[in-house]
PDB file of N, CA and C in Angstrom:
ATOM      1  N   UNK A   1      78.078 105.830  97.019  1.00  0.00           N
ATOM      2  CA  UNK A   1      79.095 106.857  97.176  1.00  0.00           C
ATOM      3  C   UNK A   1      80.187 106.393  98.133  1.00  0.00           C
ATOM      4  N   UNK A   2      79.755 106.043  99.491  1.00  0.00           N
ATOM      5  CA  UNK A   2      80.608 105.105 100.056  1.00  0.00           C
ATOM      6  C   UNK A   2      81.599 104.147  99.594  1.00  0.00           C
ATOM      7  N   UNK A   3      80.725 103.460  98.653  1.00  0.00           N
ATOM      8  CA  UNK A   3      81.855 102.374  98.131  1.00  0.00           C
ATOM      9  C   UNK A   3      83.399 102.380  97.437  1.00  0.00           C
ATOM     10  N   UNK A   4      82.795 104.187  96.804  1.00  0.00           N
ATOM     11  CA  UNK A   4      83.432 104.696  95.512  1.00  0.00           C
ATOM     12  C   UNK A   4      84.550 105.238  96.350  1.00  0.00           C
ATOM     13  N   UNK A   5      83.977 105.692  97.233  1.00  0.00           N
ATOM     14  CA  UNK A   5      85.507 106.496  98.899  1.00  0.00           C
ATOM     15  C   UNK A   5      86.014 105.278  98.960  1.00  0.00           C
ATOM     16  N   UNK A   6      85.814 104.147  99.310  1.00  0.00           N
ATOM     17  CA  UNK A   6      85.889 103.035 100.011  1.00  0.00           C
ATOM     18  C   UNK A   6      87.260 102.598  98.971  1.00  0.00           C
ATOM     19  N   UNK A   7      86.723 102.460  97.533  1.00  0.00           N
ATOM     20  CA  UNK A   7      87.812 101.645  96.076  1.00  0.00           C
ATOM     21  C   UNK A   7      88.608 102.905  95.915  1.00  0.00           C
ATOM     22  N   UNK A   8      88.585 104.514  96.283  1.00  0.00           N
ATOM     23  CA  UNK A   8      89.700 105.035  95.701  1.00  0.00           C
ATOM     24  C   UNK A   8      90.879 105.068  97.314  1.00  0.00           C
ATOM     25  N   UNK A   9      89.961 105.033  99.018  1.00  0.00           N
ATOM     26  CA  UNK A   9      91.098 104.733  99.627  1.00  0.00           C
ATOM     27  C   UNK A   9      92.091 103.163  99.455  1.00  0.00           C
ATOM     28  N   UNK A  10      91.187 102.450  99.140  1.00  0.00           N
ATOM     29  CA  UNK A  10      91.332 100.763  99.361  1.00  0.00           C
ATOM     30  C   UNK A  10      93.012 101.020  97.940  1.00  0.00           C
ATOM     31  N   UNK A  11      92.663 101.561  96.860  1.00  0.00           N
ATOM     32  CA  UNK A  11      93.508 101.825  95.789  1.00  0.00           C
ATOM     33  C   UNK A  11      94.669 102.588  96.012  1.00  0.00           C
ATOM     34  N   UNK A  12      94.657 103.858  96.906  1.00  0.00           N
ATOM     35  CA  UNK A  12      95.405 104.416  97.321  1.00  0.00           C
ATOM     36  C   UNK A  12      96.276 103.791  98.359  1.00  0.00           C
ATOM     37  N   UNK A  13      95.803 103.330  99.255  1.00  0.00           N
ATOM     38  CA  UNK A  13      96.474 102.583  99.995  1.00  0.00           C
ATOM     39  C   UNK A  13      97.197 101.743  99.507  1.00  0.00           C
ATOM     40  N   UNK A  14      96.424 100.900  98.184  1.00  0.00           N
ATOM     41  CA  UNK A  14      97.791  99.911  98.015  1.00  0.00           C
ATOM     42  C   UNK A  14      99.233 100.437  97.060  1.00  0.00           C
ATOM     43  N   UNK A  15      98.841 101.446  96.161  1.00  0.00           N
ATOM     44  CA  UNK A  15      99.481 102.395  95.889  1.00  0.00           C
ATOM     45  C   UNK A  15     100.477 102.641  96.627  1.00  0.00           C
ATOM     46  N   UNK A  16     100.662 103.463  98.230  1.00  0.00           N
ATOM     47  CA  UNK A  16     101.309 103.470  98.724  1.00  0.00           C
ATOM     48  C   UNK A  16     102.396 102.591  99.836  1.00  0.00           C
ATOM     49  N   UNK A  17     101.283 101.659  99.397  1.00  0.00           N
ATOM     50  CA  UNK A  17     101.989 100.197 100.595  1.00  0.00           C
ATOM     51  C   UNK A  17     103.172  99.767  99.325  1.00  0.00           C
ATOM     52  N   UNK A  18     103.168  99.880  98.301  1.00  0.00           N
ATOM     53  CA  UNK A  18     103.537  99.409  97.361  1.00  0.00           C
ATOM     54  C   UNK A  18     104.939 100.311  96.269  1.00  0.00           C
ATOM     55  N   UNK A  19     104.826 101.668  96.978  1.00  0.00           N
ATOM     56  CA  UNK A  19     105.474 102.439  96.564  1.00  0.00           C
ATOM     57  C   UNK A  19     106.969 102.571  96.712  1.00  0.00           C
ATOM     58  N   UNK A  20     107.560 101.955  97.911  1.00  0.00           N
ATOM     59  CA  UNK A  20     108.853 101.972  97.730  1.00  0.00           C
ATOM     60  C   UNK A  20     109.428 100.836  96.889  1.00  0.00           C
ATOM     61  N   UNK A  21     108.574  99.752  96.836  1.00  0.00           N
ATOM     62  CA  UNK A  21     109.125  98.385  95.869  1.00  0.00           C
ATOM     63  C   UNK A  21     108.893  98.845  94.692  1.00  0.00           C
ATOM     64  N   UNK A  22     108.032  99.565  93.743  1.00  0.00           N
ATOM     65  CA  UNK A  22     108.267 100.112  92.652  1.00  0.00           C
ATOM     66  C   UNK A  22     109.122 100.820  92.480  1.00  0.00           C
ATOM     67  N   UNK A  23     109.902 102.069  93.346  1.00  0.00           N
ATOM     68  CA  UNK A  23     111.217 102.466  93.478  1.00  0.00           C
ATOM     69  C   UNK A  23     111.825 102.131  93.548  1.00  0.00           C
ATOM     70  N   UNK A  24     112.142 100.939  94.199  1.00  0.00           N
ATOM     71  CA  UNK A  24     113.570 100.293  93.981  1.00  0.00           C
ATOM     72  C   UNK A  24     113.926  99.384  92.592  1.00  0.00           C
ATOM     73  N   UNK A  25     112.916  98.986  92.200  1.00  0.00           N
ATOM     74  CA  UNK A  25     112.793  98.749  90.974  1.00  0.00           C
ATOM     75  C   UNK A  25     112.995  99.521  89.494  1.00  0.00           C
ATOM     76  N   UNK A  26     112.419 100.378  89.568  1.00  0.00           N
ATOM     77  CA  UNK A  26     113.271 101.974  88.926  1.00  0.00           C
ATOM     78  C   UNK A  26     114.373 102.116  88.945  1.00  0.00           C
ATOM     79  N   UNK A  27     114.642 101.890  90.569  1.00  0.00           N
ATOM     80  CA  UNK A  27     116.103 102.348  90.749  1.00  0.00           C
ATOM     81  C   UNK A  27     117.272 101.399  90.152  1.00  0.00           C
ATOM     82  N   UNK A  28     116.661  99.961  89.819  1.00  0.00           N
ATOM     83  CA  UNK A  28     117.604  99.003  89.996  1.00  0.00           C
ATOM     84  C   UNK A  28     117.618  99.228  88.064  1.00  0.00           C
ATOM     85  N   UNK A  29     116.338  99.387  87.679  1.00  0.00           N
ATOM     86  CA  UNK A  29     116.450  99.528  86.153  1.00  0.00           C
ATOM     87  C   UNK A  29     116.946 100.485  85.583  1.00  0.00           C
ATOM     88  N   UNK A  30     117.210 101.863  85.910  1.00  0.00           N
ATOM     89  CA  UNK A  30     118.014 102.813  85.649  1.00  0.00           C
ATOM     90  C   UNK A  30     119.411 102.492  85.901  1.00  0.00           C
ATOM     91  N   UNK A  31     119.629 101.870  87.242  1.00  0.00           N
ATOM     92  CA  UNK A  31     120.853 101.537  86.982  1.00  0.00           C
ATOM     93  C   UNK A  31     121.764  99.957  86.405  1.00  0.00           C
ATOM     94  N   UNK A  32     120.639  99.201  85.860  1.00  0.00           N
ATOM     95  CA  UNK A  32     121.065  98.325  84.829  1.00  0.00           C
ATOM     96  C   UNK A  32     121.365  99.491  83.402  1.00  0.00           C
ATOM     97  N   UNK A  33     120.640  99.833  82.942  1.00  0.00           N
ATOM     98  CA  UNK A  33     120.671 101.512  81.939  1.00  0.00           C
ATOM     99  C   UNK A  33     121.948 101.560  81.569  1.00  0.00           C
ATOM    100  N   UNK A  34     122.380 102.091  82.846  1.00  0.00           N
ATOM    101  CA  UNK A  34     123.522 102.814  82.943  1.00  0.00           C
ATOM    102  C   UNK A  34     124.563 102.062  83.042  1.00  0.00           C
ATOM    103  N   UNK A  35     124.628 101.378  83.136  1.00  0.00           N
ATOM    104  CA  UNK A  35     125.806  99.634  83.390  1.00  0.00           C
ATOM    105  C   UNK A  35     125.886  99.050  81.516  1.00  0.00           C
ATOM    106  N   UNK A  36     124.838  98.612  81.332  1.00  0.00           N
ATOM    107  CA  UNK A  36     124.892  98.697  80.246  1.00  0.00           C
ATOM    108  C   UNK A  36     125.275  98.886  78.717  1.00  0.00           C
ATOM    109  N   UNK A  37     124.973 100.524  78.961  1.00  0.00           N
ATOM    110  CA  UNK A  37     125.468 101.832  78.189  1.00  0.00           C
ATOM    111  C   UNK A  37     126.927 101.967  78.449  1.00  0.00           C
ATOM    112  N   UNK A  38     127.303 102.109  79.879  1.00  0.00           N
ATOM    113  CA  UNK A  38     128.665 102.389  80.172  1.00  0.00           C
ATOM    114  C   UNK A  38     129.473 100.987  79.071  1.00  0.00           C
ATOM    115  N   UNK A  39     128.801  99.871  79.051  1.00  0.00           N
ATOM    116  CA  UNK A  39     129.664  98.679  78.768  1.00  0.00           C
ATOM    117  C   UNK A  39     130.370  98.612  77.621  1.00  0.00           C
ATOM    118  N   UNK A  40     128.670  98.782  76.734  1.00  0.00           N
ATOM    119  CA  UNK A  40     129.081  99.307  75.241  1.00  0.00           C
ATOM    120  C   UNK A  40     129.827 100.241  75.315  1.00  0.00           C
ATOM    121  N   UNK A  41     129.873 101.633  75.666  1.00  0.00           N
ATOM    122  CA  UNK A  41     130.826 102.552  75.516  1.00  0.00           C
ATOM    123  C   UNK A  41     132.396 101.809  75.203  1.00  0.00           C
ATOM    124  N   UNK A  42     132.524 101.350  76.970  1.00  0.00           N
ATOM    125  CA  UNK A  42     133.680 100.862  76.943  1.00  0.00           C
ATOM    126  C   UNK A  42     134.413  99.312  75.541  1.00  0.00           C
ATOM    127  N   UNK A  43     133.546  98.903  75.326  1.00  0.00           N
ATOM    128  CA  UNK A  43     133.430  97.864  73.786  1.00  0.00           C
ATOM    129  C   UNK A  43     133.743  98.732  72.353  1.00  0.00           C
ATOM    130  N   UNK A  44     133.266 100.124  72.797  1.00  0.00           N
ATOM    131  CA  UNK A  44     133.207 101.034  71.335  1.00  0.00           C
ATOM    132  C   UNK A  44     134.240 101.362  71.095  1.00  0.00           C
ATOM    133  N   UNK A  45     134.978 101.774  72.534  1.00  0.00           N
ATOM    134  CA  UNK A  45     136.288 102.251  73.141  1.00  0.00           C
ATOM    135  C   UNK A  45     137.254 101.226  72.535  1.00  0.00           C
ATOM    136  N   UNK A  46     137.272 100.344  72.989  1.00  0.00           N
ATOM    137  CA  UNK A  46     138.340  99.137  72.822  1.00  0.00           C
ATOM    138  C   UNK A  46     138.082  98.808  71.046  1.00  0.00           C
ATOM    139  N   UNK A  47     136.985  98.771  70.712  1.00  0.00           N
ATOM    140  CA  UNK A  47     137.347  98.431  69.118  1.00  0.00           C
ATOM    141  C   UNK A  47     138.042  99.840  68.575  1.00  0.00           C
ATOM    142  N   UNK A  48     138.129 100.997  68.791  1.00  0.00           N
ATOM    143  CA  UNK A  48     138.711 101.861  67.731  1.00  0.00           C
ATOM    144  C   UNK A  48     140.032 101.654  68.502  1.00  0.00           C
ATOM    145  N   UNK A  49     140.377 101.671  69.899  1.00  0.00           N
ATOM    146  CA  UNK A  49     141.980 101.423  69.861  1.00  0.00           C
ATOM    147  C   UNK A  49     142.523 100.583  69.152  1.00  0.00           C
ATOM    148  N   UNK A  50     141.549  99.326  68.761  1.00  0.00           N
ATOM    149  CA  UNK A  50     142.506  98.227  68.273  1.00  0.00           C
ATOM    150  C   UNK A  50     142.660  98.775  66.733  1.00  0.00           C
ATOM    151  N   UNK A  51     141.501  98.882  66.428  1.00  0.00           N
ATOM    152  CA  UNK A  51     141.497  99.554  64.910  1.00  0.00           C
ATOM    153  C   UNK A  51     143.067 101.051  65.049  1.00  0.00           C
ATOM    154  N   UNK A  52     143.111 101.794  65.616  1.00  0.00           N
ATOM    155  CA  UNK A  52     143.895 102.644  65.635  1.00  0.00           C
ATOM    156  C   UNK A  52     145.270 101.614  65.520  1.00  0.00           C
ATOM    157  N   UNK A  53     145.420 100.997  66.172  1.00  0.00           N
ATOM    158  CA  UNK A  53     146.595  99.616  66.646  1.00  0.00           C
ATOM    159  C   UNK A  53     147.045  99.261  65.335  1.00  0.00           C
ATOM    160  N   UNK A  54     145.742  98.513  64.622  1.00  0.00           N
ATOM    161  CA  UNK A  54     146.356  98.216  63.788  1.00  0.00           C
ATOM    162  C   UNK A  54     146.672  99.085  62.358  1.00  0.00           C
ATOM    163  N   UNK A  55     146.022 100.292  62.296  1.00  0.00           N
ATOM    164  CA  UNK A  55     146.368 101.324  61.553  1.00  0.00           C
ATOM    165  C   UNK A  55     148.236 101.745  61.680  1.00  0.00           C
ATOM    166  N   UNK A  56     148.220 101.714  62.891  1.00  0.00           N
ATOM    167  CA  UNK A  56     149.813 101.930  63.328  1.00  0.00           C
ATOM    168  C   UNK A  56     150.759 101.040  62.654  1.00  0.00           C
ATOM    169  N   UNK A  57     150.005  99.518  62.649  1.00  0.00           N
ATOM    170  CA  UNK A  57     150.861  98.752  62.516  1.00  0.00           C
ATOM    171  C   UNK A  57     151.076  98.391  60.994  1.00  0.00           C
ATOM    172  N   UNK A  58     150.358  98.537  60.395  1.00  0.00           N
ATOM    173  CA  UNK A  58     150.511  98.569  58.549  1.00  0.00           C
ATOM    174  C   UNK A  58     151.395  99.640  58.521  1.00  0.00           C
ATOM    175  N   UNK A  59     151.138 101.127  58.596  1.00  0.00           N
ATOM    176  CA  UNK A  59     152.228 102.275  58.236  1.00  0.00           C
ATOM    177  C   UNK A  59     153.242 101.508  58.650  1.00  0.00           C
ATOM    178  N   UNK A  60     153.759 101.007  59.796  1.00  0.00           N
ATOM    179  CA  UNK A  60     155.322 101.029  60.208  1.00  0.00           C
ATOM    180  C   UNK A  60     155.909  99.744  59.004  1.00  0.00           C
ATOM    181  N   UNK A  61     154.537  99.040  59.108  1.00  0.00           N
ATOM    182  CA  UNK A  61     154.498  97.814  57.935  1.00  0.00           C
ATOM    183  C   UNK A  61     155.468  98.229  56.651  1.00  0.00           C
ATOM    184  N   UNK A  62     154.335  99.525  55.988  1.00  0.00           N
ATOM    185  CA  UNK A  62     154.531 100.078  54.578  1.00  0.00           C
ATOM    186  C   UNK A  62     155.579 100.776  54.519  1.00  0.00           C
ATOM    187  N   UNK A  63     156.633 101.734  55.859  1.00  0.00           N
ATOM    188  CA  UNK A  63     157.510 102.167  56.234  1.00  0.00           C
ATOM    189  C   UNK A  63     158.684 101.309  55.984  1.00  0.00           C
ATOM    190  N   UNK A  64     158.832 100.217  56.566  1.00  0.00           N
ATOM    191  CA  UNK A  64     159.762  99.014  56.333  1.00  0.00           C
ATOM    192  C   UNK A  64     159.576  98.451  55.045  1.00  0.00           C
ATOM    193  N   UNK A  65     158.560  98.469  54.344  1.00  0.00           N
ATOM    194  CA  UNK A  65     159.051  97.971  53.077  1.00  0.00           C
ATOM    195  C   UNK A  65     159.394  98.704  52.195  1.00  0.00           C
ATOM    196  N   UNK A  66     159.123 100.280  52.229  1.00  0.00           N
ATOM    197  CA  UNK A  66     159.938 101.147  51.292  1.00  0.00           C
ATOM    198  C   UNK A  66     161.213 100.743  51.369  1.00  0.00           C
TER     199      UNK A  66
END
């Protein structure tokens, strides 16, 4: 019975010796996540302006050749 106190403090303890380096680790992977995500966004962003760009630029195209 002892032993069994003994492996769930011995476990707990390292648990908690150990607990803020798993948090920061979380922390650092949530905010890779979010870096990420933001990037693509901003990539998703930039391809429809260009696409819009060049939508613009055929009409004025098809405009001038009427």
């Amino acid at each position: 019975m002892d032993q069994i106190k003994e492996l769930i403090f011995g476990i707990k303890q390292y648990i908690l010796d150990h607990l803020p380096t798993y948090i920061v680790v979380l922390a650092l992977l949530i905010g890779l996540f979010f870096l990420l995500d933001h990037y693509e966004n901003a990539q998703r962003q930039q391809l429809v302006e260009a696409q819009q760009t060049i939508e613009r630029i055929k009409l004025k195209l098809s405009m001038l050749g009427d």
